[in-house]
C-alpha atoms as a PDB file:
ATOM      1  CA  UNK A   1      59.929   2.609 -30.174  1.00  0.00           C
ATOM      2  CA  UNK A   2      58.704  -1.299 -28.983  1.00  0.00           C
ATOM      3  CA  UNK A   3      58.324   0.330 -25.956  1.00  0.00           C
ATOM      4  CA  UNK A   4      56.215   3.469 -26.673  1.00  0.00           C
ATOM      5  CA  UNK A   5      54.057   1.130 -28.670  1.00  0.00           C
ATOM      6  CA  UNK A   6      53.235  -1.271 -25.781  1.00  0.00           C
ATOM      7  CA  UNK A   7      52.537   1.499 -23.589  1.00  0.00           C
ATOM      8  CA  UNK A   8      50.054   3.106 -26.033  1.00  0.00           C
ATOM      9  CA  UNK A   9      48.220   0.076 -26.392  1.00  0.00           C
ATOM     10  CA  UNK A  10      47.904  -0.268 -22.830  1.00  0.00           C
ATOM     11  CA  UNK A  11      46.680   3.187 -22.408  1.00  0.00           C
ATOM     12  CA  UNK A  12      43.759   2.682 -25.167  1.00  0.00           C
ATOM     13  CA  UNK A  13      42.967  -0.807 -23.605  1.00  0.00           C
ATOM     14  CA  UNK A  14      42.407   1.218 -19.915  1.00  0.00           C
ATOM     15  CA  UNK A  15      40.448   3.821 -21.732  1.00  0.00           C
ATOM     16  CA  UNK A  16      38.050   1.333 -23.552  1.00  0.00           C
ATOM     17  CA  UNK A  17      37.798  -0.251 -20.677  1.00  0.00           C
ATOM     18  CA  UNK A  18      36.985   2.869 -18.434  1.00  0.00           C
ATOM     19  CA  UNK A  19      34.930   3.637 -21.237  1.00  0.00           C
ATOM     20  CA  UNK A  20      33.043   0.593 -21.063  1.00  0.00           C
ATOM     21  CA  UNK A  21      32.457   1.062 -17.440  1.00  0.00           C
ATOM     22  CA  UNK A  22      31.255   4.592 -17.466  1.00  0.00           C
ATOM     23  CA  UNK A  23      28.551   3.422 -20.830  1.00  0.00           C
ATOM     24  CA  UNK A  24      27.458   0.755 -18.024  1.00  0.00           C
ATOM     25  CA  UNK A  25      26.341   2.547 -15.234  1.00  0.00           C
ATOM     26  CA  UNK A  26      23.257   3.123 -14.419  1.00  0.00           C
ATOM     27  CA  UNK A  27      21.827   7.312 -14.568  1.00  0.00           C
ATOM     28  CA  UNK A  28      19.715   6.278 -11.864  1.00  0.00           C
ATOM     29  CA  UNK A  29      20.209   7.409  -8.002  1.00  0.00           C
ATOM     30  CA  UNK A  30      19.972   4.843  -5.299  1.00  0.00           C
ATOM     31  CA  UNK A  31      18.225   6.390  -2.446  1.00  0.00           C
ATOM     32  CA  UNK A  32      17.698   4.561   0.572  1.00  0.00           C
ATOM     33  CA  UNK A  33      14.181   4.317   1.838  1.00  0.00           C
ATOM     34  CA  UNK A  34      15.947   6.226   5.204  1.00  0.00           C
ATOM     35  CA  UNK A  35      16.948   9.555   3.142  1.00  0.00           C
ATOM     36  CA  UNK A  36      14.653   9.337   0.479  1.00  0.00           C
ATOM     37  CA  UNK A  37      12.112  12.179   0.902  1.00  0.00           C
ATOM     38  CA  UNK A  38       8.845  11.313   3.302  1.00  0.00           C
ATOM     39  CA  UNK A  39       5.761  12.891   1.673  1.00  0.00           C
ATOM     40  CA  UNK A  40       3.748  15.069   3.497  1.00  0.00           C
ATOM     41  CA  UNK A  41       0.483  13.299   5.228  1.00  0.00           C
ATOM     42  CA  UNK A  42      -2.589  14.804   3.945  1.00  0.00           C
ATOM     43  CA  UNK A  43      -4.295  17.024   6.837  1.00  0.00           C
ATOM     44  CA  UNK A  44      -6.839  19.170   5.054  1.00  0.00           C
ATOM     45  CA  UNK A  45      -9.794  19.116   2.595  1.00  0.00           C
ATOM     46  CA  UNK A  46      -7.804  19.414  -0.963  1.00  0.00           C
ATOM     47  CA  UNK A  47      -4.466  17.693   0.095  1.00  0.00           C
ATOM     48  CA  UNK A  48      -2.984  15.116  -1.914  1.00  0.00           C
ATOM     49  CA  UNK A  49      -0.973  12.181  -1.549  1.00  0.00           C
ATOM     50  CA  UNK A  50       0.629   9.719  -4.433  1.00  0.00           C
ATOM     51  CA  UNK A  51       1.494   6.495  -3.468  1.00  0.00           C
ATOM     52  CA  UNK A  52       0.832   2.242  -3.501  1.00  0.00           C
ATOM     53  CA  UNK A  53      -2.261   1.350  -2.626  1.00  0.00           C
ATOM     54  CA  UNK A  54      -2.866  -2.363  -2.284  1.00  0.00           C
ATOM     55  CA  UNK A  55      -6.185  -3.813  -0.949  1.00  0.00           C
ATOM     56  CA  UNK A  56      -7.113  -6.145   1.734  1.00  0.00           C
ATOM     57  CA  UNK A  57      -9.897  -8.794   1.712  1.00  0.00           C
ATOM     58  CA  UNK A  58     -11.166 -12.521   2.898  1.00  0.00           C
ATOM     59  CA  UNK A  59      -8.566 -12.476   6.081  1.00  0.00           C
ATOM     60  CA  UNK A  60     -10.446  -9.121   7.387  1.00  0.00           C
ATOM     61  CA  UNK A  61     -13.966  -9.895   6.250  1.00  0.00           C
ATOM     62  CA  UNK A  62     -16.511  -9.803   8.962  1.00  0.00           C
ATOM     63  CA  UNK A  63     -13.955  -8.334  11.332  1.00  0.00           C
ATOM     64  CA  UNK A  64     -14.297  -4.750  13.330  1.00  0.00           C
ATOM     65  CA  UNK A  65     -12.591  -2.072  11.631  1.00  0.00           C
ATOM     66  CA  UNK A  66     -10.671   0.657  13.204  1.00  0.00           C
ATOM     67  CA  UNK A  67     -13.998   2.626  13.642  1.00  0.00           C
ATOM     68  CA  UNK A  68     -15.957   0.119  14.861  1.00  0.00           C
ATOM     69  CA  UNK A  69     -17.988  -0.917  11.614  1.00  0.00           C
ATOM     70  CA  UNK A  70     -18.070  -4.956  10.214  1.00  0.00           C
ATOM     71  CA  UNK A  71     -15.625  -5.402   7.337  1.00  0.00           C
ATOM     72  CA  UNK A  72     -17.321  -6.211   4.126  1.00  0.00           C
ATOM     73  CA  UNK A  73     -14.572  -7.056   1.354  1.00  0.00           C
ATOM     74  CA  UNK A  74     -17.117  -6.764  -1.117  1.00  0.00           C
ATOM     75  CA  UNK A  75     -18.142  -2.980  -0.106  1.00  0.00           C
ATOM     76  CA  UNK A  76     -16.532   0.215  -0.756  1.00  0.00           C
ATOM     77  CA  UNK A  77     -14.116   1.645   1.891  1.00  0.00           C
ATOM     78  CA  UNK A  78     -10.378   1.960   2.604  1.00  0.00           C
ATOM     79  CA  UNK A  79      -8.289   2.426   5.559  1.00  0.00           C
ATOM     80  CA  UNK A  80      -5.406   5.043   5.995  1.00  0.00           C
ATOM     81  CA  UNK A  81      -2.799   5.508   8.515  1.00  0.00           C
ATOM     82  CA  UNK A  82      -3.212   9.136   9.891  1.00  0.00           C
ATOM     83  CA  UNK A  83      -6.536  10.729   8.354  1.00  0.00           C
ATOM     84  CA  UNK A  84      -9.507  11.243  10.897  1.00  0.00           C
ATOM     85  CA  UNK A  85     -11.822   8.260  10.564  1.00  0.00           C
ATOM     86  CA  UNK A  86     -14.766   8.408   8.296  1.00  0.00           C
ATOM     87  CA  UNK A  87     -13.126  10.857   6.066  1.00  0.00           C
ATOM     88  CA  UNK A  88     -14.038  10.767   2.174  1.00  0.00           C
ATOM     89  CA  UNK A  89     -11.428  10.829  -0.435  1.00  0.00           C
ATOM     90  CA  UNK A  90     -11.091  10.324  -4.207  1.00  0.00           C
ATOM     91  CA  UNK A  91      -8.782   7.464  -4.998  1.00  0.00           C
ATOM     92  CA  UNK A  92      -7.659   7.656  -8.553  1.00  0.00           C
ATOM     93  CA  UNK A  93      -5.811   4.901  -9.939  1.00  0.00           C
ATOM     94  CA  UNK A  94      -3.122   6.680 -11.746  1.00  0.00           C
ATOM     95  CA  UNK A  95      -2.434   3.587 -14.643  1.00  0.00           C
ATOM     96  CA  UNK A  96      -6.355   3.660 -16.124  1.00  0.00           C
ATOM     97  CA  UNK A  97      -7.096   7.046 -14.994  1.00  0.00           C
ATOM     98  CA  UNK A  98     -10.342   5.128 -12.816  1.00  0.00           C
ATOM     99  CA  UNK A  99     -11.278   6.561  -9.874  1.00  0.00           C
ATOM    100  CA  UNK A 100     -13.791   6.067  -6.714  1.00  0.00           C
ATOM    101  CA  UNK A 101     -15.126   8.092  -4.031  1.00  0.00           C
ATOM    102  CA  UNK A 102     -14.048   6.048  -0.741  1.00  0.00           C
ATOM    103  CA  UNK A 103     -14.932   6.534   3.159  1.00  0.00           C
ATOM    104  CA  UNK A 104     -12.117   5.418   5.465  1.00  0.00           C
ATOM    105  CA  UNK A 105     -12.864   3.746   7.972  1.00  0.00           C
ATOM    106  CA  UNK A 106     -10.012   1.690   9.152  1.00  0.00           C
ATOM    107  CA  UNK A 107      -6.064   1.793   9.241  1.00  0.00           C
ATOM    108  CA  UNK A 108      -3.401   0.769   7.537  1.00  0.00           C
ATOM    109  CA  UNK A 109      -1.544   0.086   5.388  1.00  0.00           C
ATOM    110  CA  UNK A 110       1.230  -1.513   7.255  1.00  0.00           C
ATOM    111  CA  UNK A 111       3.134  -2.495   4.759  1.00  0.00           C
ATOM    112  CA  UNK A 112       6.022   0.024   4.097  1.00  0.00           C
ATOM    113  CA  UNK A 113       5.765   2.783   1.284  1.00  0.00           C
ATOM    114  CA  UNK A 114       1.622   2.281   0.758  1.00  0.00           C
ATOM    115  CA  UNK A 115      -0.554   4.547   1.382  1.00  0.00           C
ATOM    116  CA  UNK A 116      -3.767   3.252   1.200  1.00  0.00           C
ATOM    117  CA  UNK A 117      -5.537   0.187   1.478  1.00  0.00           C
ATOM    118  CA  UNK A 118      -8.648  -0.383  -0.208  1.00  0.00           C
ATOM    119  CA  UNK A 119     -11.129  -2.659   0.301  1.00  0.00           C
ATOM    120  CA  UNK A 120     -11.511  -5.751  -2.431  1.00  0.00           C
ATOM    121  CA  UNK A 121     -14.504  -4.015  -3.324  1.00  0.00           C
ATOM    122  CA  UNK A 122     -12.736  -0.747  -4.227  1.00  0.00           C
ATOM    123  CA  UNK A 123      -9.941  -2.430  -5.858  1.00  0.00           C
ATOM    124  CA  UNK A 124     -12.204  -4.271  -8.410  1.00  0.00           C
ATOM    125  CA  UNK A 125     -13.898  -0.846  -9.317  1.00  0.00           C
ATOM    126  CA  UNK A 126     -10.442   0.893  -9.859  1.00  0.00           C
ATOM    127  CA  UNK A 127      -9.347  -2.514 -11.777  1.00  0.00           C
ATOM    128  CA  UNK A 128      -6.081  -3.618  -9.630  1.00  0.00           C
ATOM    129  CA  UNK A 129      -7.094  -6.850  -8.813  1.00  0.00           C
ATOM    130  CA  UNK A 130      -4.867  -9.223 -11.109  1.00  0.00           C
ATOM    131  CA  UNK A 131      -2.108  -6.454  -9.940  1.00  0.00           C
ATOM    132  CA  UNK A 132      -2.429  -6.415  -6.405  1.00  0.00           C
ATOM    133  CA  UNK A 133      -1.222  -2.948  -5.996  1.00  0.00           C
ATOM    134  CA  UNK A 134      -1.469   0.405  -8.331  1.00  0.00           C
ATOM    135  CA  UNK A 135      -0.204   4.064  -7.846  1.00  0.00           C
ATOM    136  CA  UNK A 136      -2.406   6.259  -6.859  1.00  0.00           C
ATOM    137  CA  UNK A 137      -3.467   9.788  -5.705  1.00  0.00           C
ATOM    138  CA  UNK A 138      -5.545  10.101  -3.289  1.00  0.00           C
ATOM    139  CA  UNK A 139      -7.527  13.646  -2.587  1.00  0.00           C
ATOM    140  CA  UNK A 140      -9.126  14.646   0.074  1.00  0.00           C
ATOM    141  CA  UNK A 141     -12.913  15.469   0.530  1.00  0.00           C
ATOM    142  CA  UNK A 142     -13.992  15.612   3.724  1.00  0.00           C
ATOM    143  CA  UNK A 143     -12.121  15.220   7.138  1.00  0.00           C
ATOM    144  CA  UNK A 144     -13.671  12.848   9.074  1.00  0.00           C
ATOM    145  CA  UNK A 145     -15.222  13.274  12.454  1.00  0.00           C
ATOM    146  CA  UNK A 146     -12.617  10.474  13.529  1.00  0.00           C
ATOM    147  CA  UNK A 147     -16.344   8.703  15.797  1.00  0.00           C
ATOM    148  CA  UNK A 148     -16.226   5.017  16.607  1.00  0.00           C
ATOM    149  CA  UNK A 149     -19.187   3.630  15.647  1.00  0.00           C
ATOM    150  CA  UNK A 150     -20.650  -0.010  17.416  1.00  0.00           C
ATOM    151  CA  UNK A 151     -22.991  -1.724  15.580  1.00  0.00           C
END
Protein backbone atom coordinates (compact mmCIF):
# COMPACT_ATOMS: atom_id res chain seq x y z
CA UNK A 1 0.00 0.00 0.00
CA UNK A 2 3.33 2.50 0.95
CA UNK A 3 4.20 1.64 -2.28
CA UNK A 4 1.12 2.36 -4.47
CA UNK A 5 0.97 5.60 -2.57
CA UNK A 6 4.49 6.82 -3.53
CA UNK A 7 3.94 5.93 -6.97
CA UNK A 8 0.66 7.91 -7.20
CA UNK A 9 2.19 10.86 -5.92
CA UNK A 10 4.83 10.67 -8.35
CA UNK A 11 2.47 10.27 -11.16
CA UNK A 12 0.38 13.57 -10.11
CA UNK A 13 3.75 15.44 -9.49
CA UNK A 14 4.77 14.47 -13.49
CA UNK A 15 1.33 15.47 -14.53
CA UNK A 16 1.37 18.95 -12.77
CA UNK A 17 4.41 19.33 -13.97
CA UNK A 18 3.62 18.39 -17.70
CA UNK A 19 0.77 20.40 -17.01
CA UNK A 20 2.66 23.31 -16.11
CA UNK A 21 4.72 23.01 -19.17
CA UNK A 22 2.01 22.64 -21.70
CA UNK A 23 0.00 26.12 -19.75
CA UNK A 24 3.60 27.71 -20.61
CA UNK A 25 4.06 27.49 -24.07
CA UNK A 26 3.64 29.87 -26.23
CA UNK A 27 0.34 29.45 -29.15
CA UNK A 28 2.54 31.30 -31.30
CA UNK A 29 4.50 29.72 -34.48
CA UNK A 30 8.12 30.52 -34.97
CA UNK A 31 8.68 30.95 -38.59
CA UNK A 32 11.94 31.65 -39.85
CA UNK A 33 12.33 34.68 -42.03
CA UNK A 34 13.64 31.73 -44.79
CA UNK A 35 10.08 29.82 -44.88
CA UNK A 36 7.97 32.43 -43.82
CA UNK A 37 5.80 33.46 -46.80
CA UNK A 38 7.44 36.32 -49.31
CA UNK A 39 4.64 38.72 -50.33
CA UNK A 40 4.00 39.31 -53.71
CA UNK A 41 5.82 42.66 -55.21
CA UNK A 42 3.31 45.01 -56.43
CA UNK A 43 3.43 45.12 -60.45
CA UNK A 44 0.22 46.83 -61.49
CA UNK A 45 -1.99 49.92 -60.92
CA UNK A 46 -4.28 48.63 -57.79
CA UNK A 47 -1.72 46.17 -56.18
CA UNK A 48 -1.03 46.25 -52.66
CA UNK A 49 1.65 45.60 -50.38
CA UNK A 50 1.68 45.67 -46.27
CA UNK A 51 4.77 46.06 -44.71
CA UNK A 52 7.59 48.40 -42.47
CA UNK A 53 8.24 51.39 -43.81
CA UNK A 54 10.96 53.40 -42.13
CA UNK A 55 12.27 56.73 -43.56
CA UNK A 56 15.58 58.05 -44.46
CA UNK A 57 16.90 61.64 -44.02
CA UNK A 58 20.09 64.10 -43.19
CA UNK A 59 22.74 61.20 -44.40
CA UNK A 60 20.94 61.28 -48.04
CA UNK A 61 20.04 64.94 -48.21
CA UNK A 62 21.37 66.71 -51.20
CA UNK A 63 22.45 63.41 -52.69
CA UNK A 64 21.26 61.89 -56.33
CA UNK A 65 18.54 59.56 -56.01
CA UNK A 66 18.07 56.45 -57.94
CA UNK A 67 16.38 58.54 -60.75
CA UNK A 68 18.60 61.11 -60.93
CA UNK A 69 16.71 63.92 -58.86
CA UNK A 70 18.55 65.90 -55.55
CA UNK A 71 17.34 64.39 -52.28
CA UNK A 72 15.37 66.80 -50.24
CA UNK A 73 14.56 65.17 -46.68
CA UNK A 74 12.18 67.75 -46.14
CA UNK A 75 10.04 66.94 -49.48
CA UNK A 76 7.65 64.30 -50.24
CA UNK A 77 8.93 61.09 -51.96
CA UNK A 78 9.90 57.49 -51.13
CA UNK A 79 12.01 54.92 -52.64
CA UNK A 80 11.02 51.19 -53.30
CA UNK A 81 12.92 48.22 -54.29
CA UNK A 82 11.26 46.86 -57.55
CA UNK A 83 8.46 49.45 -58.75
CA UNK A 84 9.30 51.46 -62.04
CA UNK A 85 10.72 54.81 -61.00
CA UNK A 86 8.50 57.78 -60.68
CA UNK A 87 5.56 55.69 -59.88
CA UNK A 88 2.76 57.22 -57.46
CA UNK A 89 1.41 55.31 -54.61
CA UNK A 90 -0.78 55.87 -51.53
CA UNK A 91 1.11 55.12 -48.36
CA UNK A 92 -1.27 54.66 -45.52
CA UNK A 93 0.05 54.38 -42.19
CA UNK A 94 -1.94 51.55 -40.87
CA UNK A 95 -1.64 52.71 -36.75
CA UNK A 96 -3.45 56.45 -37.34
CA UNK A 97 -5.18 55.52 -40.41
CA UNK A 98 -2.94 58.84 -42.13
CA UNK A 99 -2.09 58.57 -45.42
CA UNK A 100 -0.03 60.48 -48.37
CA UNK A 101 0.15 60.37 -51.98
CA UNK A 102 4.05 59.68 -52.66
CA UNK A 103 6.24 59.59 -56.04
CA UNK A 104 9.14 57.13 -55.87
CA UNK A 105 11.89 58.05 -56.96
CA UNK A 106 14.68 56.14 -55.43
CA UNK A 107 15.41 52.55 -53.95
CA UNK A 108 15.45 50.88 -51.08
CA UNK A 109 14.79 49.87 -48.41
CA UNK A 110 17.71 47.72 -47.67
CA UNK A 111 17.04 46.86 -44.57
CA UNK A 112 15.36 43.35 -44.41
CA UNK A 113 11.44 42.94 -44.15
CA UNK A 114 10.65 46.94 -45.16
CA UNK A 115 9.09 47.85 -47.81
CA UNK A 116 9.27 51.29 -48.22
CA UNK A 117 11.27 54.08 -47.34
CA UNK A 118 9.93 57.40 -47.09
CA UNK A 119 11.40 60.46 -47.12
CA UNK A 120 11.61 62.55 -43.54
CA UNK A 121 9.22 64.67 -45.14
CA UNK A 122 6.64 61.90 -45.70
CA UNK A 123 7.22 60.38 -42.44
CA UNK A 124 6.32 63.60 -40.49
CA UNK A 125 2.98 63.87 -42.54
CA UNK A 126 2.04 60.15 -41.78
CA UNK A 127 3.30 60.91 -37.99
CA UNK A 128 6.17 58.06 -37.53
CA UNK A 129 8.80 60.16 -36.63
CA UNK A 130 9.29 59.54 -32.72
CA UNK A 131 8.68 55.73 -34.05
CA UNK A 132 11.03 55.39 -36.68
CA UNK A 133 9.12 52.81 -38.51
CA UNK A 134 5.11 52.06 -38.93
CA UNK A 135 3.13 49.34 -40.90
CA UNK A 136 1.86 50.23 -43.77
CA UNK A 137 -0.01 49.53 -47.07
CA UNK A 138 1.05 50.84 -49.80
CA UNK A 139 -1.31 51.04 -53.16
CA UNK A 140 -0.48 51.60 -56.27
CA UNK A 141 -1.45 54.57 -58.60
CA UNK A 142 0.45 54.92 -61.37
CA UNK A 143 3.43 52.81 -62.78
CA UNK A 144 6.14 54.84 -63.38
CA UNK A 145 7.88 55.47 -66.63
CA UNK A 146 11.07 54.10 -64.70
CA UNK A 147 13.17 57.77 -66.76
CA UNK A 148 16.33 59.04 -65.13
CA UNK A 149 16.09 62.42 -64.84
CA UNK A 150 19.58 64.92 -64.55
CA UNK A 151 19.07 68.04 -63.21
Amino acid sequence: MYKRAIFLRFLISCLLIILGLVSCASSNKIVSSESAYKQKEPEAVGEIQYGVSSYYADKFHGRRTANGEIYNMYGISGAHQTLPLNSIVKVTNLENNKNLIIRVNDRGPFIKDRIFDCSYGAAVKLSFISKGTAIVKVEVLEIGDNIYKKE
